[in-house]
PDB file of N, CA and C in Angstrom:
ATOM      1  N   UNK A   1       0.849  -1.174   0.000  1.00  0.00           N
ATOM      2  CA  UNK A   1       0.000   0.000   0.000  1.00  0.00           C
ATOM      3  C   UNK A   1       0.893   1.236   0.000  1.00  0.00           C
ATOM      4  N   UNK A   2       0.277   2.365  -1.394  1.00  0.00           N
ATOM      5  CA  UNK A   2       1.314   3.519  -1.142  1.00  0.00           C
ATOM      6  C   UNK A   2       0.396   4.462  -0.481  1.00  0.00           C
ATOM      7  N   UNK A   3       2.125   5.687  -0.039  1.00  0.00           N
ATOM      8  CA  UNK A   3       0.856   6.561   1.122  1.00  0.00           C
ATOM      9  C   UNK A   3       1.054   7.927   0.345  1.00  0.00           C
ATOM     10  N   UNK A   4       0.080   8.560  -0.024  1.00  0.00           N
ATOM     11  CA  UNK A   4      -0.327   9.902  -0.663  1.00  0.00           C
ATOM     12  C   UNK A   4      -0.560  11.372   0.151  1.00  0.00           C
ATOM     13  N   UNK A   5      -0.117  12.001  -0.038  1.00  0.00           N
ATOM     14  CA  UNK A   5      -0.365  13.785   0.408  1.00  0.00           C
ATOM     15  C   UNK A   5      -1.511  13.766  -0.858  1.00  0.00           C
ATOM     16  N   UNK A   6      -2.565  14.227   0.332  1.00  0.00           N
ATOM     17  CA  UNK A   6      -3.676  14.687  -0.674  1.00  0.00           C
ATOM     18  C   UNK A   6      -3.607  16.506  -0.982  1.00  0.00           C
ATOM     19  N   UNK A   7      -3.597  16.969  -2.090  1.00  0.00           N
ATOM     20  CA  UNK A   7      -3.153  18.564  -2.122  1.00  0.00           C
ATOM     21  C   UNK A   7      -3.853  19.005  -3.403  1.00  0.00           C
ATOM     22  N   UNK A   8      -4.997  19.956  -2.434  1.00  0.00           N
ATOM     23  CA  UNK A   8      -6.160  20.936  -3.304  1.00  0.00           C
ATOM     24  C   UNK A   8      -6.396  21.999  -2.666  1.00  0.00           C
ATOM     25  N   UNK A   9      -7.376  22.960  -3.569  1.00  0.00           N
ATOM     26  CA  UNK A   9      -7.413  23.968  -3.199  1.00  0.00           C
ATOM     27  C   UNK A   9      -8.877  23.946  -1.949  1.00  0.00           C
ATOM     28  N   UNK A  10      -8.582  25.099  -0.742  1.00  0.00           N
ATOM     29  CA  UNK A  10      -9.091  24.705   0.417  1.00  0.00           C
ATOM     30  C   UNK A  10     -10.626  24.635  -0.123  1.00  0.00           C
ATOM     31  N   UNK A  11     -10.809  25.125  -1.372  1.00  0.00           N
ATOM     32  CA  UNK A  11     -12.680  26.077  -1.826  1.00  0.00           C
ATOM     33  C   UNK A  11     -12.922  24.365  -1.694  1.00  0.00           C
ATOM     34  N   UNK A  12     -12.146  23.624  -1.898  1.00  0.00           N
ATOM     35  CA  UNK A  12     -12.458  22.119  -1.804  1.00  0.00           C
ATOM     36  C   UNK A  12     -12.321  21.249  -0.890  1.00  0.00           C
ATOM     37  N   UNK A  13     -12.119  21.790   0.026  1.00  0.00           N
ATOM     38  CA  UNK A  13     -11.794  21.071   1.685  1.00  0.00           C
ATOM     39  C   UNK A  13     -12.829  19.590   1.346  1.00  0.00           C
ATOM     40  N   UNK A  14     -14.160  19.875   1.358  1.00  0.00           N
ATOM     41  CA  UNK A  14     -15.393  19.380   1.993  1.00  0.00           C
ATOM     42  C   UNK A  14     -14.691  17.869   1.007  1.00  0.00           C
ATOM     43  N   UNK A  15     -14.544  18.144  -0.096  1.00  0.00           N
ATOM     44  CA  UNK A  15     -14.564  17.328  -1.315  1.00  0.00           C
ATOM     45  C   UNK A  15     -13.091  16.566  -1.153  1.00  0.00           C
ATOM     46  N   UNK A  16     -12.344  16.994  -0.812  1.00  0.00           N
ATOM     47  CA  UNK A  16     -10.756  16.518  -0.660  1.00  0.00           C
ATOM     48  C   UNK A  16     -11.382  15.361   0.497  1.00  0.00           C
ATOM     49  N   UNK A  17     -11.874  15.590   1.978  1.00  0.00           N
ATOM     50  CA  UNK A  17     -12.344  14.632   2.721  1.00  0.00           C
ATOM     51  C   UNK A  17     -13.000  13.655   2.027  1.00  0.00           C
ATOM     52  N   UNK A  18     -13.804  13.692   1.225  1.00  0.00           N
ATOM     53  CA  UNK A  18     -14.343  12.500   1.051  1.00  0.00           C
ATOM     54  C   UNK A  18     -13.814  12.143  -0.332  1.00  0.00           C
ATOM     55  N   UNK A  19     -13.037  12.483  -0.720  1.00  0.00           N
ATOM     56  CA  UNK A  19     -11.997  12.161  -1.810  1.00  0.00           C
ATOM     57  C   UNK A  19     -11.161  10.573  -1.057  1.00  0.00           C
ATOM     58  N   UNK A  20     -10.729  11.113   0.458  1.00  0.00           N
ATOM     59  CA  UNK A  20      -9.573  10.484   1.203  1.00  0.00           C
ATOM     60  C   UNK A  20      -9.979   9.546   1.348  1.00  0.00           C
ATOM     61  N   UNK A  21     -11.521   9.519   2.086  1.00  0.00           N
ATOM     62  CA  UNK A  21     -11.923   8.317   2.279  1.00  0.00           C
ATOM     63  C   UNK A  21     -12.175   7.100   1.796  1.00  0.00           C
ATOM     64  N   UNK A  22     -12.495   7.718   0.145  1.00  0.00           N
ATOM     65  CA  UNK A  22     -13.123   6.844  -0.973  1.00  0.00           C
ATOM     66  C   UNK A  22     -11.538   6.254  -1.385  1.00  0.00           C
ATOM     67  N   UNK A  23     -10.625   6.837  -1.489  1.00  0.00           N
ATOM     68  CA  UNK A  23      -9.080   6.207  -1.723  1.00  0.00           C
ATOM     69  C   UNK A  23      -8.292   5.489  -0.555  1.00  0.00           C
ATOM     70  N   UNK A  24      -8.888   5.547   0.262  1.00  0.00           N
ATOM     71  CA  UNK A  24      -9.225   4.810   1.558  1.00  0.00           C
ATOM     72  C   UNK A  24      -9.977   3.212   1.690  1.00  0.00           C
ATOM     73  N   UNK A  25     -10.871   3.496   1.616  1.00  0.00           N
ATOM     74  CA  UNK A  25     -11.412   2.194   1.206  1.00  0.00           C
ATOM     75  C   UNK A  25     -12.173   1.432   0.206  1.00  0.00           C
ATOM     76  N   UNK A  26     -11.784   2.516  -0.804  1.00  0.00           N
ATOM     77  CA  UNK A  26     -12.112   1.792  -1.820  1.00  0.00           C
ATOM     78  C   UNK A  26     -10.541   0.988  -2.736  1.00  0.00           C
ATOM     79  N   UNK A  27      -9.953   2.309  -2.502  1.00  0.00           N
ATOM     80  CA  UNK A  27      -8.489   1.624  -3.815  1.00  0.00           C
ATOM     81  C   UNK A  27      -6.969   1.873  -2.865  1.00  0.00           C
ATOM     82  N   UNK A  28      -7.441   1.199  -1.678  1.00  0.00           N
ATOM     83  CA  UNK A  28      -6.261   0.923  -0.729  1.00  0.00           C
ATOM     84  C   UNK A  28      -5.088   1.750  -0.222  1.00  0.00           C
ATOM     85  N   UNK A  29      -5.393   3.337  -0.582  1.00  0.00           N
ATOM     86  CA  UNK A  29      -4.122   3.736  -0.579  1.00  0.00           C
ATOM     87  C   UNK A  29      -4.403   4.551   0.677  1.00  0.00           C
ATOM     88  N   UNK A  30      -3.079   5.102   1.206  1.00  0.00           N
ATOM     89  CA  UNK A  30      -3.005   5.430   2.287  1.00  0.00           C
ATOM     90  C   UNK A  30      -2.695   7.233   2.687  1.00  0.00           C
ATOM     91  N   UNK A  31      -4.063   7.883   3.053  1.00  0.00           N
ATOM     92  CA  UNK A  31      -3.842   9.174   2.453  1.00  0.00           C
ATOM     93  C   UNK A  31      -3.965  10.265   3.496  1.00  0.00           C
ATOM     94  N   UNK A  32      -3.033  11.011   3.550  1.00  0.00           N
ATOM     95  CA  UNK A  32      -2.209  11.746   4.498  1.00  0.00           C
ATOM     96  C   UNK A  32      -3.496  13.194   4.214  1.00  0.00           C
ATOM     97  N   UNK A  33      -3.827  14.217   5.178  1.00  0.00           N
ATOM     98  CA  UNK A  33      -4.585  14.739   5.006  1.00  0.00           C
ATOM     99  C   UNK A  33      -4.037  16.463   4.849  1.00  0.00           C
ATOM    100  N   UNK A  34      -4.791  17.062   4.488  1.00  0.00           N
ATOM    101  CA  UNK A  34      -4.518  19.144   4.525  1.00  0.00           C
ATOM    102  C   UNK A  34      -4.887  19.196   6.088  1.00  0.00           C
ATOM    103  N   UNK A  35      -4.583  20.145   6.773  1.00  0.00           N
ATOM    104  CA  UNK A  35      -5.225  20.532   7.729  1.00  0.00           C
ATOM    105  C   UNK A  35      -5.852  21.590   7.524  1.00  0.00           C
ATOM    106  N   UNK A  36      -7.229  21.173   7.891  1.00  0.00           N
ATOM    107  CA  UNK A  36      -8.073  21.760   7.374  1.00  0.00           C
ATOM    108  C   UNK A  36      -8.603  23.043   8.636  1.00  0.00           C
ATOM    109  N   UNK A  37      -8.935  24.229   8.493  1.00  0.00           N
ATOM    110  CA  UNK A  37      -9.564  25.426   9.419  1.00  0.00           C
ATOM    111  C   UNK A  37     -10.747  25.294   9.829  1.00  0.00           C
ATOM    112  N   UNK A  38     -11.582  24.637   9.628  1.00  0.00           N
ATOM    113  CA  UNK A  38     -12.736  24.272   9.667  1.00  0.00           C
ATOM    114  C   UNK A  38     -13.859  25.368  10.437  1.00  0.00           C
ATOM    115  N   UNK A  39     -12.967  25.935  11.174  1.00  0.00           N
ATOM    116  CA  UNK A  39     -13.373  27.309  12.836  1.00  0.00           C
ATOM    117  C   UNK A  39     -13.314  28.628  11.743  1.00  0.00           C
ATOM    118  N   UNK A  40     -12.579  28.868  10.526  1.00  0.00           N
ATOM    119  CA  UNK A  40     -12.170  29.690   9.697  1.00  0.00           C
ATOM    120  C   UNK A  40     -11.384  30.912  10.710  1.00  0.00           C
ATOM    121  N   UNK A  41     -10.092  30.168  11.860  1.00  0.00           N
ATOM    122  CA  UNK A  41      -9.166  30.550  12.724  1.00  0.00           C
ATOM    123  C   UNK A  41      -8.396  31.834  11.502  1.00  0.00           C
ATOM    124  N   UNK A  42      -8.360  33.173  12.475  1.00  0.00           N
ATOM    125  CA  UNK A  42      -7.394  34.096  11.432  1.00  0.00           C
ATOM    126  C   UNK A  42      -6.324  33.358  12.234  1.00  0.00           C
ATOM    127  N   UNK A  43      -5.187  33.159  10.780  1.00  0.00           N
ATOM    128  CA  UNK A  43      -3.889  32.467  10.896  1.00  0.00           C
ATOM    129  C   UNK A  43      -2.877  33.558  10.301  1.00  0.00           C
ATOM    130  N   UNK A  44      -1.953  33.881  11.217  1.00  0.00           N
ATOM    131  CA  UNK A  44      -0.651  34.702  10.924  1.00  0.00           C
ATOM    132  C   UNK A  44       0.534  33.900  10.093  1.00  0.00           C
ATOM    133  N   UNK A  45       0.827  35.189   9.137  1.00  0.00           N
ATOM    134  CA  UNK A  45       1.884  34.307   8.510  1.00  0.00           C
ATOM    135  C   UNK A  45       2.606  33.563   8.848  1.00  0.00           C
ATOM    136  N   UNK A  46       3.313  33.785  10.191  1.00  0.00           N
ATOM    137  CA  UNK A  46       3.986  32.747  10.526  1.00  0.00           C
ATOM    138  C   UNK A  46       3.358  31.043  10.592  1.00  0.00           C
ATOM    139  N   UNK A  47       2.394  31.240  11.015  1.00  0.00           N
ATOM    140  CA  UNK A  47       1.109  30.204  11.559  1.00  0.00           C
ATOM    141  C   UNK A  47       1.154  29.541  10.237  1.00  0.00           C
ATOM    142  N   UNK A  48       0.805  30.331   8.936  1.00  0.00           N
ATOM    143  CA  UNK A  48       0.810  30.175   7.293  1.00  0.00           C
ATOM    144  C   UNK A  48       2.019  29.245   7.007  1.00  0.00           C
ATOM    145  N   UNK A  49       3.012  29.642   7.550  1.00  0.00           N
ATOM    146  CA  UNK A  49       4.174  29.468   6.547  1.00  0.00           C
ATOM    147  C   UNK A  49       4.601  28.034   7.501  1.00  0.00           C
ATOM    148  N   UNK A  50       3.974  27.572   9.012  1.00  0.00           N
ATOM    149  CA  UNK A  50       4.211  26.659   9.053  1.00  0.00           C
ATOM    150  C   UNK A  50       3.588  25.716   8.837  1.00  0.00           C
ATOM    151  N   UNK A  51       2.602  25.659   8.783  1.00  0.00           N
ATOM    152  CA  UNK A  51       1.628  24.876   8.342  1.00  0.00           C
ATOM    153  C   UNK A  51       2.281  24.170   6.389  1.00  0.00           C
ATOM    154  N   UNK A  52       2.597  25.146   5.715  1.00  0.00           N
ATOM    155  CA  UNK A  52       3.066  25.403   4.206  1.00  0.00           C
ATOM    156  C   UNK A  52       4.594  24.353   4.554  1.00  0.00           C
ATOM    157  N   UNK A  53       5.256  24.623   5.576  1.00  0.00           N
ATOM    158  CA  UNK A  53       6.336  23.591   5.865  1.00  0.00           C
ATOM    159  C   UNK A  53       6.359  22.287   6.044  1.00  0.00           C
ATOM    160  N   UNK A  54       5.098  22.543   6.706  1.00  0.00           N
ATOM    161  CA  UNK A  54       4.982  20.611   7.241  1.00  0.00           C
ATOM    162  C   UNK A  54       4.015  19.795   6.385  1.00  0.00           C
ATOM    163  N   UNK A  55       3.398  20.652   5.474  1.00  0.00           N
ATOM    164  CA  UNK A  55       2.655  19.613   4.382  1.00  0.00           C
ATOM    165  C   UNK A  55       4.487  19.474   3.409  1.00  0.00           C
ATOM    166  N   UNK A  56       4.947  20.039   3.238  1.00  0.00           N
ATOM    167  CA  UNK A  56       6.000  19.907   3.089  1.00  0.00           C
ATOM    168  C   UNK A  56       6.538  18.420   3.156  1.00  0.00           C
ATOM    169  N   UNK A  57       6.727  18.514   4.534  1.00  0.00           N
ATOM    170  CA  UNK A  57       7.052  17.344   5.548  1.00  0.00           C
ATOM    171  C   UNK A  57       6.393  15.802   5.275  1.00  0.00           C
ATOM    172  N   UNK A  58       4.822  16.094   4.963  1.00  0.00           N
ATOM    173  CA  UNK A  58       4.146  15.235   4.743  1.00  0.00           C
ATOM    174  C   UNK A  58       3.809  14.687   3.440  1.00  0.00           C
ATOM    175  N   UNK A  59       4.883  15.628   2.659  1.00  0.00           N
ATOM    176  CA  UNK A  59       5.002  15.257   0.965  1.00  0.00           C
ATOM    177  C   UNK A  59       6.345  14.273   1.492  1.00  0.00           C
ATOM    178  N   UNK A  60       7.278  14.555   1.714  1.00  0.00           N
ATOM    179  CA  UNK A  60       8.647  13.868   2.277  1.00  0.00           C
ATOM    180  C   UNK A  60       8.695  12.442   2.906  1.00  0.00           C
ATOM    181  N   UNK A  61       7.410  12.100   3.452  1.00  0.00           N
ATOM    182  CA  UNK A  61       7.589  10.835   3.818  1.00  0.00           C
ATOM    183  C   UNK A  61       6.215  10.370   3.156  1.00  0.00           C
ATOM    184  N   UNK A  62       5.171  10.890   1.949  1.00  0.00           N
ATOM    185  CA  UNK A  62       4.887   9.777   1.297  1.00  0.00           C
ATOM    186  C   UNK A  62       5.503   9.351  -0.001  1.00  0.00           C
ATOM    187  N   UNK A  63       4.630   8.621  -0.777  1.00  0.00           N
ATOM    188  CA  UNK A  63       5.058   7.892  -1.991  1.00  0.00           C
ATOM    189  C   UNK A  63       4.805   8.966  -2.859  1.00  0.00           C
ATOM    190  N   UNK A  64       3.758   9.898  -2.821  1.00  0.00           N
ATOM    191  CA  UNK A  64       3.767  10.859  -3.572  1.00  0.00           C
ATOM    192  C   UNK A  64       2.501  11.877  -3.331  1.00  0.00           C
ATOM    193  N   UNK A  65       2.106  12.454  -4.456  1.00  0.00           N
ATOM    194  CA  UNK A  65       1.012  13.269  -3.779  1.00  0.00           C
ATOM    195  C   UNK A  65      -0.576  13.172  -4.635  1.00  0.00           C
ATOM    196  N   UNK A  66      -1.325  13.348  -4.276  1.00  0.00           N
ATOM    197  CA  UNK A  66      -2.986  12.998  -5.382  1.00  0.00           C
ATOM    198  C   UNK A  66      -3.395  14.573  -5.103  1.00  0.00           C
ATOM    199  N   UNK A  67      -3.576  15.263  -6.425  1.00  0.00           N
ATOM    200  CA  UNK A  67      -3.394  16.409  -6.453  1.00  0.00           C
ATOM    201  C   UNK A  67      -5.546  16.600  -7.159  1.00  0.00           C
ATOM    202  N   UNK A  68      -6.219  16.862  -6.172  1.00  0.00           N
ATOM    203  CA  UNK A  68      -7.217  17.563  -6.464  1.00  0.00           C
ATOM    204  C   UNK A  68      -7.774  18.732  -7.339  1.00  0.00           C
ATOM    205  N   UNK A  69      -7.652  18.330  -8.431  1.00  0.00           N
ATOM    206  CA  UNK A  69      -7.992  19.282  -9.859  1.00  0.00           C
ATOM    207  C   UNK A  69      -9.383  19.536  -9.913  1.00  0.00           C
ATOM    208  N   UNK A  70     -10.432  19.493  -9.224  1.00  0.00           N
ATOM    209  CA  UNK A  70     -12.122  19.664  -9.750  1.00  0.00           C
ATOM    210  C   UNK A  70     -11.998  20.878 -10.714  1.00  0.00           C
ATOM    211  N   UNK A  71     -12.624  20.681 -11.719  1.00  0.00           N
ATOM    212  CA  UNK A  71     -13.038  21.573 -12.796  1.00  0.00           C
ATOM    213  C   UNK A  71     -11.310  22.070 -13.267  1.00  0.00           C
ATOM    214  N   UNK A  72     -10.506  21.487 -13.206  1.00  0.00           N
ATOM    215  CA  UNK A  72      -9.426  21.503 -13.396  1.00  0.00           C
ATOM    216  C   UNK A  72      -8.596  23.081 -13.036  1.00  0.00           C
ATOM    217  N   UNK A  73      -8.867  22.764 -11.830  1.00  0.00           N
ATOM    218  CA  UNK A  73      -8.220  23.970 -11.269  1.00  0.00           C
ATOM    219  C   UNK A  73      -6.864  23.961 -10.133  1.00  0.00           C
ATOM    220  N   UNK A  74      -6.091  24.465 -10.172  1.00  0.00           N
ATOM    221  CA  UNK A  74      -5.163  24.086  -9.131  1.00  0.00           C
ATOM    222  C   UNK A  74      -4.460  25.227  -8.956  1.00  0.00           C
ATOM    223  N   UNK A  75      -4.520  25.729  -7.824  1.00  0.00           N
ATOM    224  CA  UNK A  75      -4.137  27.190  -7.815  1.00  0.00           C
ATOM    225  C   UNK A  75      -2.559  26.965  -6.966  1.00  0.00           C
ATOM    226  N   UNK A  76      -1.652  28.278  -6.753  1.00  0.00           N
ATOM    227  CA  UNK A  76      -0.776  28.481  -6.439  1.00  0.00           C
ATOM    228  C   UNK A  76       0.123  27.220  -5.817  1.00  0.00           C
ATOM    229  N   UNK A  77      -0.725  27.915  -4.738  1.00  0.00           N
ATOM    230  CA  UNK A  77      -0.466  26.979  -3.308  1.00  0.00           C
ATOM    231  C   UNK A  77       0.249  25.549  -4.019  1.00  0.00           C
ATOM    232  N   UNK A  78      -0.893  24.856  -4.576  1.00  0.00           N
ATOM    233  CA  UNK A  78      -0.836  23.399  -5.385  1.00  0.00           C
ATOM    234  C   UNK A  78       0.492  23.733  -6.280  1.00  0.00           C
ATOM    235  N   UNK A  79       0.199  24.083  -7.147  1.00  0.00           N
ATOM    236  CA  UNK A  79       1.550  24.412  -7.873  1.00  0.00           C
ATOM    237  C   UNK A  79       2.724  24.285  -7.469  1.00  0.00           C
ATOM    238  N   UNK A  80       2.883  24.619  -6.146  1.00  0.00           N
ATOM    239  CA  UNK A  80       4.225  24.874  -5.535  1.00  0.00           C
ATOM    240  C   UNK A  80       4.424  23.709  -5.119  1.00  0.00           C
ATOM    241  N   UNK A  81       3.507  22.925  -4.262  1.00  0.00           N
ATOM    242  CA  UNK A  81       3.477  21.753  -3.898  1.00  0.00           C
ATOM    243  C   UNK A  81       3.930  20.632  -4.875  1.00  0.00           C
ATOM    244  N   UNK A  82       3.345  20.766  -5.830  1.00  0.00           N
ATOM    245  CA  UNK A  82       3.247  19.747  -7.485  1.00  0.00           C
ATOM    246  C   UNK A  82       5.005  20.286  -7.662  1.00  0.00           C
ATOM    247  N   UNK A  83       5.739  20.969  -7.863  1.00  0.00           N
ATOM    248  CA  UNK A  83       6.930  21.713  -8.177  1.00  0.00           C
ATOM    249  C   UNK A  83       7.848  20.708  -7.163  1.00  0.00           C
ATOM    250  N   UNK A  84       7.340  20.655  -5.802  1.00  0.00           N
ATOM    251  CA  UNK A  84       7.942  20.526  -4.363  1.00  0.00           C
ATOM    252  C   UNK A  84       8.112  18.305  -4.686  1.00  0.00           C
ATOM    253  N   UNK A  85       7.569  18.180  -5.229  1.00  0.00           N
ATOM    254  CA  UNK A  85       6.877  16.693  -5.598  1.00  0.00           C
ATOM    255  C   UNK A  85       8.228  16.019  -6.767  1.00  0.00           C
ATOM    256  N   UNK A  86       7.461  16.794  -7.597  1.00  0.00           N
ATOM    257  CA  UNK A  86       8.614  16.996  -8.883  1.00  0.00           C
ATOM    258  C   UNK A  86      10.048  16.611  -8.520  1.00  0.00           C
ATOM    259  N   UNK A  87      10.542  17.966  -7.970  1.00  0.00           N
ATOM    260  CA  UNK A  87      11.670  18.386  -7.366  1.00  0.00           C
ATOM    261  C   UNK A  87      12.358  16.812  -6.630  1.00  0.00           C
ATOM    262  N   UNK A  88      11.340  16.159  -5.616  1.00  0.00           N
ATOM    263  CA  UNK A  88      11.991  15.252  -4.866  1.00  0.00           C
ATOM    264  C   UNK A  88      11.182  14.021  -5.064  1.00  0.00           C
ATOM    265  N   UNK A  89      11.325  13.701  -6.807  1.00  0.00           N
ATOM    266  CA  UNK A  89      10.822  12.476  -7.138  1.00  0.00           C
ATOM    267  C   UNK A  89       9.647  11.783  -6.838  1.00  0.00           C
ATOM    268  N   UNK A  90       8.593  12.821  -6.141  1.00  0.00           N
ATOM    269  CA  UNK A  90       7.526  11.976  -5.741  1.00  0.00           C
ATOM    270  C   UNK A  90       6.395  11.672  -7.185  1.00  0.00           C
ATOM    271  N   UNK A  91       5.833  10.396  -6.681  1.00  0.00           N
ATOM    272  CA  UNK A  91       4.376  10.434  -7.891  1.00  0.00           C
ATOM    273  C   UNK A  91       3.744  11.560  -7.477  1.00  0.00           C
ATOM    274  N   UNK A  92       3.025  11.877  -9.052  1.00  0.00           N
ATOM    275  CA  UNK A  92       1.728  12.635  -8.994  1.00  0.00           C
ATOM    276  C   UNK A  92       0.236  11.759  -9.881  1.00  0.00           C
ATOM    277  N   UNK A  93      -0.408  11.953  -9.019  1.00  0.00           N
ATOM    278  CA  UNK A  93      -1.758  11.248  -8.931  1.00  0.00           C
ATOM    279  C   UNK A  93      -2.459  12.855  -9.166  1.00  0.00           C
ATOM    280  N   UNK A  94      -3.118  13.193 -10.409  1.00  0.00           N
ATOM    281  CA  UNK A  94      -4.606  14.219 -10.860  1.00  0.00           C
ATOM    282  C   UNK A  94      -5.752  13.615 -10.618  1.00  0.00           C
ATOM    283  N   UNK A  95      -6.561  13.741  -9.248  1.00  0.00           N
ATOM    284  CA  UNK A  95      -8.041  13.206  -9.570  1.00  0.00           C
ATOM    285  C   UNK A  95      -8.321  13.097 -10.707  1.00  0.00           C
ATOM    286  N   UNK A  96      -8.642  14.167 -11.509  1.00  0.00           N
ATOM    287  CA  UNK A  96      -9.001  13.914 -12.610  1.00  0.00           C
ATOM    288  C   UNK A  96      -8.671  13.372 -13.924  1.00  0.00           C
ATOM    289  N   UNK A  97      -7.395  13.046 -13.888  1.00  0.00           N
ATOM    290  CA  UNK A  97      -7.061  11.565 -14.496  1.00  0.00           C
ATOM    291  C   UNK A  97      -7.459  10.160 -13.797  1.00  0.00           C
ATOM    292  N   UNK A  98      -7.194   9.847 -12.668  1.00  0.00           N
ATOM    293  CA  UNK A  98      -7.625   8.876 -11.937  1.00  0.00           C
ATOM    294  C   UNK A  98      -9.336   8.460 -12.067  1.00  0.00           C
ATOM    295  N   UNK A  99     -10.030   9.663 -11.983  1.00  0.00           N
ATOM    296  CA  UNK A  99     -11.233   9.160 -12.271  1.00  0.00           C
ATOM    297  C   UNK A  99     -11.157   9.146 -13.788  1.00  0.00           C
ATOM    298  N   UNK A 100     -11.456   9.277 -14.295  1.00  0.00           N
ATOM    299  CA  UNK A 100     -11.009   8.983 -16.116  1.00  0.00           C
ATOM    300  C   UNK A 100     -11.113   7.128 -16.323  1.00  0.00           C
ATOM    301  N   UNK A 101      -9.709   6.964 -15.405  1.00  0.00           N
ATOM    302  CA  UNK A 101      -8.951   5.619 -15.513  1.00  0.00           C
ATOM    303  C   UNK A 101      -9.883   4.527 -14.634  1.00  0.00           C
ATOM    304  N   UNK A 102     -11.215   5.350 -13.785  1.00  0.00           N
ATOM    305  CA  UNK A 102     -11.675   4.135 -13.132  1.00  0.00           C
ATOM    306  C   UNK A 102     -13.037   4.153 -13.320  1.00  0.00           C
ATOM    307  N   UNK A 103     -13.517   4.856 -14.729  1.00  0.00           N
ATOM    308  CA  UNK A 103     -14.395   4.738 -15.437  1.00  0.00           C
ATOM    309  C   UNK A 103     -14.440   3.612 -16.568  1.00  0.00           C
TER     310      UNK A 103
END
């Protein structure tokens, strides 16, 4: 079983959760989560930039990352992440190729 950084944009929080789950128990893989605000907490940059470190962290010790494209969108944040992936050989998994492939 490989283990995945799931990484989308937050407008998709709700959808990334039950993204995890369904890759969870449906197609075995093992999937590391965003931390999500859920309280919509004001967060200081610093607060920002660590949080931005340790998904980091949590790209670093999986197999790679499943990158949440709905309507094929992937903003910054993702980008950098997808770059961060790249950079240190990890897979990239596009929902929206994946569902494609399990149609």
């Amino acid at each position: 079983m490989k283990t995945y950084t799931i990484c989308g944009s937050m407008r998709f929080e709700k959808e990334m959760q039950k993204i995890a789950l369904e890759l969870e128990t449906k197609h075995s893989m093992n999937i590391i989560q965003c931390t999500y605000n859920v309280d919509f907490l004001s967060l200081s940059v610093t607060d920002i930039d660590m949080l931005e470190q340790m998904h980091c962290q949590k790209i670093d010790i999986s197999d790679g990352i499943y990158v949440v494209d709905i309507n094929g969108y992937i903003g910054q944040s993702v980008k950098n992440e997808i770059e961060y992936a790249q950079q240190n050989n990890k897979e990239i998994i596009y929902h929206s190729n994946f569902i494609k492939q399990r149609k």
